[in-house]
Protein backbone atom coordinates (compact mmCIF):
# COMPACT_ATOMS: atom_id res chain seq x y z
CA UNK A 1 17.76 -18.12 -14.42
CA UNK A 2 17.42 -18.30 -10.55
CA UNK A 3 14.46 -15.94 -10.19
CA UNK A 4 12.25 -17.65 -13.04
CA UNK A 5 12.62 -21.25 -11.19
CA UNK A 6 11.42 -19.17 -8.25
CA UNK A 7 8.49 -18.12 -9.91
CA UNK A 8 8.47 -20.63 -12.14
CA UNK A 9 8.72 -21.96 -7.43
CA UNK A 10 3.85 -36.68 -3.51
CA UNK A 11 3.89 -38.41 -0.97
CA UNK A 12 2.87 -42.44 -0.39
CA UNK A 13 0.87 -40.80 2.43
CA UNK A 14 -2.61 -39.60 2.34
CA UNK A 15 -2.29 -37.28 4.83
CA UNK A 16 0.49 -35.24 2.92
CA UNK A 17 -0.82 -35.47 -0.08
CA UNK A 18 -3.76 -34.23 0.86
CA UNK A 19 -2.35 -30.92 1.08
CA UNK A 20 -1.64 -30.56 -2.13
CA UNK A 21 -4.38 -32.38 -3.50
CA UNK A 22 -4.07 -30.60 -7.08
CA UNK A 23 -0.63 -31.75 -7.72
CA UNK A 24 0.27 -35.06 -8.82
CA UNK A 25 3.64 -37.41 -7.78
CA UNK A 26 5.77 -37.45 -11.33
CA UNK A 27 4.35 -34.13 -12.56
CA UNK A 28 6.88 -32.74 -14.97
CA UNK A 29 6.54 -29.25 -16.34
CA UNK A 30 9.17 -27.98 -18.76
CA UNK A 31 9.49 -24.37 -19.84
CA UNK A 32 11.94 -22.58 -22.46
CA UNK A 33 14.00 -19.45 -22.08
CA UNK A 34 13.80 -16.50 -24.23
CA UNK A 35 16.38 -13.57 -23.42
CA UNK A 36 14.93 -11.03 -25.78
CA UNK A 37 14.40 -13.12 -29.52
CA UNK A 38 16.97 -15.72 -28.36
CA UNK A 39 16.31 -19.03 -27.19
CA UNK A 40 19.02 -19.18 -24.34
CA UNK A 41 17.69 -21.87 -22.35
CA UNK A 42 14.97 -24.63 -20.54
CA UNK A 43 14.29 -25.36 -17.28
CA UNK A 44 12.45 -28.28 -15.47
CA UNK A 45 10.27 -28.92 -12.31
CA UNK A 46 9.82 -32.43 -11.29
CA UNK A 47 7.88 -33.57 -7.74
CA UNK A 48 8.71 -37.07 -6.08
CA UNK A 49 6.75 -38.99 -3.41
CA UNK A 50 9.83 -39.74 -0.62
CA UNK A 51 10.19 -38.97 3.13
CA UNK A 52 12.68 -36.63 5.05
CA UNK A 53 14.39 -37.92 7.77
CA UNK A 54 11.26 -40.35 8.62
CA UNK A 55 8.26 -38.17 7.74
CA UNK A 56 6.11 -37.89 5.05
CA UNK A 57 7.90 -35.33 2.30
CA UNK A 58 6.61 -33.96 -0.93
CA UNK A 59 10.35 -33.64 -2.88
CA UNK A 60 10.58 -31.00 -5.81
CA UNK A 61 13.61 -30.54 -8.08
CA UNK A 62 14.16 -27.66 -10.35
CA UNK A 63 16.91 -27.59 -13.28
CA UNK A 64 17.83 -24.45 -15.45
CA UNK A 65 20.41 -24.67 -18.04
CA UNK A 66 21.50 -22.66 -21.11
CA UNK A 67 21.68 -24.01 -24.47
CA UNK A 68 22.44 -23.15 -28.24
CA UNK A 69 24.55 -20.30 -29.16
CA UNK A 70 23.26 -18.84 -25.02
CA UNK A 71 25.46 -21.42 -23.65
CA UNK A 72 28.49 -20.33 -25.52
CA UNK A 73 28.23 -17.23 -24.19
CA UNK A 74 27.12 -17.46 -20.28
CA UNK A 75 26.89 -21.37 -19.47
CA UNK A 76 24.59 -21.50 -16.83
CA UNK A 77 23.82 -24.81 -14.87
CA UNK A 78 21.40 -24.86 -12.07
CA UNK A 79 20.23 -26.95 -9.45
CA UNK A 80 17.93 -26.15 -6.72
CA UNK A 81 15.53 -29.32 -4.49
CA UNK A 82 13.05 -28.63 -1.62
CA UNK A 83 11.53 -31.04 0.51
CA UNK A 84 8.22 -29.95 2.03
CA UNK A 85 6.33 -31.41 4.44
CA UNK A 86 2.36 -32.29 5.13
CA UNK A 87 1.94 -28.60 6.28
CA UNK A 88 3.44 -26.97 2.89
CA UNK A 89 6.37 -26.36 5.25
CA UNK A 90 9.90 -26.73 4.30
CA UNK A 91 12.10 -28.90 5.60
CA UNK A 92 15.50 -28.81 3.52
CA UNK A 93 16.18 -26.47 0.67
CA UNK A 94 19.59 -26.83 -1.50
CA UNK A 95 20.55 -24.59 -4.45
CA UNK A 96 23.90 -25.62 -6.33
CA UNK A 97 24.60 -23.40 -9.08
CA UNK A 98 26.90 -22.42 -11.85
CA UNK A 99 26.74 -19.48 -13.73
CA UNK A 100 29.52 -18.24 -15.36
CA UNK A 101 32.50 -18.38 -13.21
CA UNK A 102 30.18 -17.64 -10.17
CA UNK A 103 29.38 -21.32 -8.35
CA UNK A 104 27.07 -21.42 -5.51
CA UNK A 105 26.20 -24.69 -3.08
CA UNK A 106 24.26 -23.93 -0.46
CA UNK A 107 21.75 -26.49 2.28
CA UNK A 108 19.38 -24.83 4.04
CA UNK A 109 17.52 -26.90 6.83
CA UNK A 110 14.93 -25.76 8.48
CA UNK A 111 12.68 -26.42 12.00
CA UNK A 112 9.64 -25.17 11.87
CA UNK A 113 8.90 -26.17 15.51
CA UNK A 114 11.28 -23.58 16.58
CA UNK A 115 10.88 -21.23 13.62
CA UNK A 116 14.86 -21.62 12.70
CA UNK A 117 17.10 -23.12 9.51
CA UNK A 118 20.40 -23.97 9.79
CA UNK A 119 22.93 -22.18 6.81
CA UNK A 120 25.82 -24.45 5.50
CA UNK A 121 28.47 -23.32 2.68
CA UNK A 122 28.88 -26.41 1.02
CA UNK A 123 31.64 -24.64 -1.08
CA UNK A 124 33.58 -23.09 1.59
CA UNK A 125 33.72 -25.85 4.22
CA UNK A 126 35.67 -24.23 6.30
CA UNK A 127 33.12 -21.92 7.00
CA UNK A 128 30.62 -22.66 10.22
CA UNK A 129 26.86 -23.38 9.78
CA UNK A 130 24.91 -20.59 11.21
CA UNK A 131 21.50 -21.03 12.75
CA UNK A 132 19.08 -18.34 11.66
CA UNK A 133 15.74 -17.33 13.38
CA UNK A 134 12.70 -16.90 11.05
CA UNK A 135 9.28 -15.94 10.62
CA UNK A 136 6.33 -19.52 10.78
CA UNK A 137 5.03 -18.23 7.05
CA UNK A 138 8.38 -18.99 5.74
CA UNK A 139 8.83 -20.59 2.29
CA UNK A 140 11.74 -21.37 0.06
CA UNK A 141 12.07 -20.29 -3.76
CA UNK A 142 10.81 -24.00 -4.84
CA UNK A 143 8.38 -24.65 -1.92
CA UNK A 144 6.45 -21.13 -2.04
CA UNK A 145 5.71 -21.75 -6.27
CA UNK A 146 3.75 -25.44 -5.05
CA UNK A 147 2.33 -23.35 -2.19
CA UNK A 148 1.11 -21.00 -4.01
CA UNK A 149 -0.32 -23.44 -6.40
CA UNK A 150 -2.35 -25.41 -3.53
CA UNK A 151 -4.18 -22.39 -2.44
CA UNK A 152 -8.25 -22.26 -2.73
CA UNK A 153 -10.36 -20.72 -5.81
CA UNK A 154 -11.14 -18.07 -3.00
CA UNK A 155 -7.70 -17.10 -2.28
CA UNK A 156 -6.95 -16.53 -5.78
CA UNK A 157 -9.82 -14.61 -7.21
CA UNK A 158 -9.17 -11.39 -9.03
CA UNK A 159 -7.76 -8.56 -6.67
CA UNK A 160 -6.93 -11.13 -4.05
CA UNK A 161 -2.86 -10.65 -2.40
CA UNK A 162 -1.19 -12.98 -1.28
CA UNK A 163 1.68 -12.28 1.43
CA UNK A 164 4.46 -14.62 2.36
CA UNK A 165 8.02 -14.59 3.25
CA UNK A 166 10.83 -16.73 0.79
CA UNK A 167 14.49 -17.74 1.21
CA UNK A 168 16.33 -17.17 -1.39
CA UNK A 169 20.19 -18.08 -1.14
CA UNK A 170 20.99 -16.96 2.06
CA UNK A 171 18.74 -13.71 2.86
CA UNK A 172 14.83 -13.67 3.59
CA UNK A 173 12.40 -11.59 1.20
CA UNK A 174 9.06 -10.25 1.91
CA UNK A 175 6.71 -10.61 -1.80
CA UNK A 176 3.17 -9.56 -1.93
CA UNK A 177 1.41 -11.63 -5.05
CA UNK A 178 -1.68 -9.76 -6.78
CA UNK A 179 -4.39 -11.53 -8.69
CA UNK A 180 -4.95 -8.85 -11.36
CA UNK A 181 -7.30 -10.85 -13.91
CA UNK A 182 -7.37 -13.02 -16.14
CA UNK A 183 -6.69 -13.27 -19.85
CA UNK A 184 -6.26 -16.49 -22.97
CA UNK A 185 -3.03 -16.50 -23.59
CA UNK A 186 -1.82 -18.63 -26.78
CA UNK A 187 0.46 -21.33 -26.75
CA UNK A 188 2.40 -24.21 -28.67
CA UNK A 189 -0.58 -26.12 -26.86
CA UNK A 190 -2.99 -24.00 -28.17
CA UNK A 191 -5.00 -21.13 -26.02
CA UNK A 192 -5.62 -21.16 -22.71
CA UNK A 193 -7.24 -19.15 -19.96
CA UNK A 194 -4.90 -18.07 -17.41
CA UNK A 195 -4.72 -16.36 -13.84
CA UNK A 196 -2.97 -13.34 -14.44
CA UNK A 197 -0.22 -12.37 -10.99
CA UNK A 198 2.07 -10.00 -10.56
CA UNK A 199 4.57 -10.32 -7.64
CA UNK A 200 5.94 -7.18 -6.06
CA UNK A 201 10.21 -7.57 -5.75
CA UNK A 202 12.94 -5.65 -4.76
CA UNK A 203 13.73 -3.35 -7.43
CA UNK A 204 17.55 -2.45 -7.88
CA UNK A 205 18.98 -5.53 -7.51
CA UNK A 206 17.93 -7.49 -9.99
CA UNK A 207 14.76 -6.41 -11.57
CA UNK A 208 14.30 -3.63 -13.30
CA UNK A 209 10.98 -2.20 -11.51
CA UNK A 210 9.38 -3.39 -8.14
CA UNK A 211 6.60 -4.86 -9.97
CA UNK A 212 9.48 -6.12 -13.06
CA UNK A 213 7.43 -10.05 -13.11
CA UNK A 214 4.48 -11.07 -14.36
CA UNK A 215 3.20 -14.84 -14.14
CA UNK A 216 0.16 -16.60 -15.99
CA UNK A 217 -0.93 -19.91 -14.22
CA UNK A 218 -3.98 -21.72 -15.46
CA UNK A 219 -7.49 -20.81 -14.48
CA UNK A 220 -7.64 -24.40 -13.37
CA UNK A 221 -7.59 -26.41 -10.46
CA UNK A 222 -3.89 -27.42 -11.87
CA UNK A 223 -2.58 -23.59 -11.85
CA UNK A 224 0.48 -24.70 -13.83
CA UNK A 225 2.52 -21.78 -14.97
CA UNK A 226 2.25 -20.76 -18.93
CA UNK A 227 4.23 -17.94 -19.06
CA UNK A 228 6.80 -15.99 -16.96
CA UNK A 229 8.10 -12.47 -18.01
CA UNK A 230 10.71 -10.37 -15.92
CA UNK A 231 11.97 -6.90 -17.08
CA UNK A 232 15.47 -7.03 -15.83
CA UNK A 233 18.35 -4.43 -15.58
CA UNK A 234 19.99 -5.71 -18.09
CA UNK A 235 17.06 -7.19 -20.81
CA UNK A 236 14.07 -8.83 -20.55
CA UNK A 237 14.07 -12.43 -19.69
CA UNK A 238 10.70 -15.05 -20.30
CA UNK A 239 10.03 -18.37 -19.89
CA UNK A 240 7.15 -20.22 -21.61
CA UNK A 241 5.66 -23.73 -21.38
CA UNK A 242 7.10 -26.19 -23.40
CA UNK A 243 6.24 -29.90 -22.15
CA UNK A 244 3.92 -31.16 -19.23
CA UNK A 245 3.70 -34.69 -18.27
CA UNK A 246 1.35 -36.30 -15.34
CA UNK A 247 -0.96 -33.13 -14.42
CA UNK A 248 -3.44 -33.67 -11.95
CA UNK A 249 -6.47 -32.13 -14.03
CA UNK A 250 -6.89 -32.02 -18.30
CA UNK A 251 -5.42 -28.42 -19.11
CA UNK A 252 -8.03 -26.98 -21.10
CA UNK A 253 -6.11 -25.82 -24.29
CA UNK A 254 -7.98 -24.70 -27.11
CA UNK A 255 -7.04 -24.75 -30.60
């Protein structure tokens, strides 16, 4: 669930909003969860004009939960929020999850004028925060899907990469992004043209091949994400568009 609301990943202020000038405040996309033939699941990203400790913040929250016979099974509830800045920068980065009997609830806060984040536990309290140096490209796994999204026609042609370095939990991850074409894929919505990317992962952890993803976005100036598929070591795992609410641009489905 975790890795497709990272690739699955405004503001009252012109300024900020300006950076992601494809994106609307109150943009809702909803996608469902198919493990194999089985529905096991939806997940939700929402974005939020707010501030962050006095400055201008573009606030993202992403849900995953199981449902249906899924959730009997492996009950998975997850929580993950970003707030990102007028520089596509983020600022502070929680993921509380529950998955099984595994529970995760970590803050991550960064400072991008010193290239740091500070690490707290917020399960094991008795555990210190640690301060953490890291690279100026950083991104976390919600901020780094709307970054990606705000990048120019040019930087997203076919054979373009894209480099950048993401969070995730409590370890830094180096992902290379490949524009490899384009195809119509179909839809509840009807068909679509779509952006076809592949990220490059670590294989061995979780997916089953370096290059185990594959994304569609839209061939749009909205680049919402229509389908997610991830071979993983234990299945296959995708996550389709089912609901979008407030898009910045018409999404050109075709019946």
């Amino acid at each position: 669930m975790k890795n497709l609301l990272f690739l699955i990943s405004f503001l009252c202020f012109t300024s900020a909003s300006a950076q992601f000038d494809n994106i609307n405040s109150g943009e809702v996309l909803s996608y469902r969860i198919h493990y194999g033939f089985i529905t096991a699941g939806n997940a939700t990203l929402s974005t939020t004009k707010t501030s962050y400790k006095g400055q201008p913040a573009f606030y993202v929250r992403g849900v995953g939960k199981t449902s249906g016979a899924a959730k009997a099974f492996f009950k998975v509830e997850d929580v993950y929020e970003s707030y990102i800045n007028e520089n596509r920068e983020p600022l502070f980065y929680v993921r509380n999850v529950s998955e099984g009997s595994y529970t995760q609830h970590l803050q991550s806060t960064f400072n991008p004028t010193n290239n740091t984040l500070v690490l707290v536990d917020k399960k094991h309290t008795d555990r210190p925060a640690k301060t953490i140096k890291v690279p100026n490209d950083i991104q976390d796994m919600l901020s780094c899907f709307y970054y990606l999204r705000s990048q120019s026609a040019d930087n997203l042609k076919v054979g373009s990469v894209l480099k950048m370095n993401v969070w995730i939990d409590d370890e830094l991850f180096p992902f290379q992004l490949k524009v490899v074409g384009t195809e119509n894929l179909s839809t509840k919505f009807g068909k679509i043209n779509c952006l076809k990317i592949i990220p490059s992962v670590i294989s061995g952890r979780v997916f089953k091949e370096k290059e185990g993803v594959t994304m569609w976005v839209s061939n749009d100036k909205n680049r919402v994400p229509i389908l997610i598929k991830a071979e993983l070591a234990v299945g296959s795992l995708k996550a389709s568009i089912d609901g979008y609410t407030n898009v910045k641009y018409p999404l050109s489905f075709k019946k």
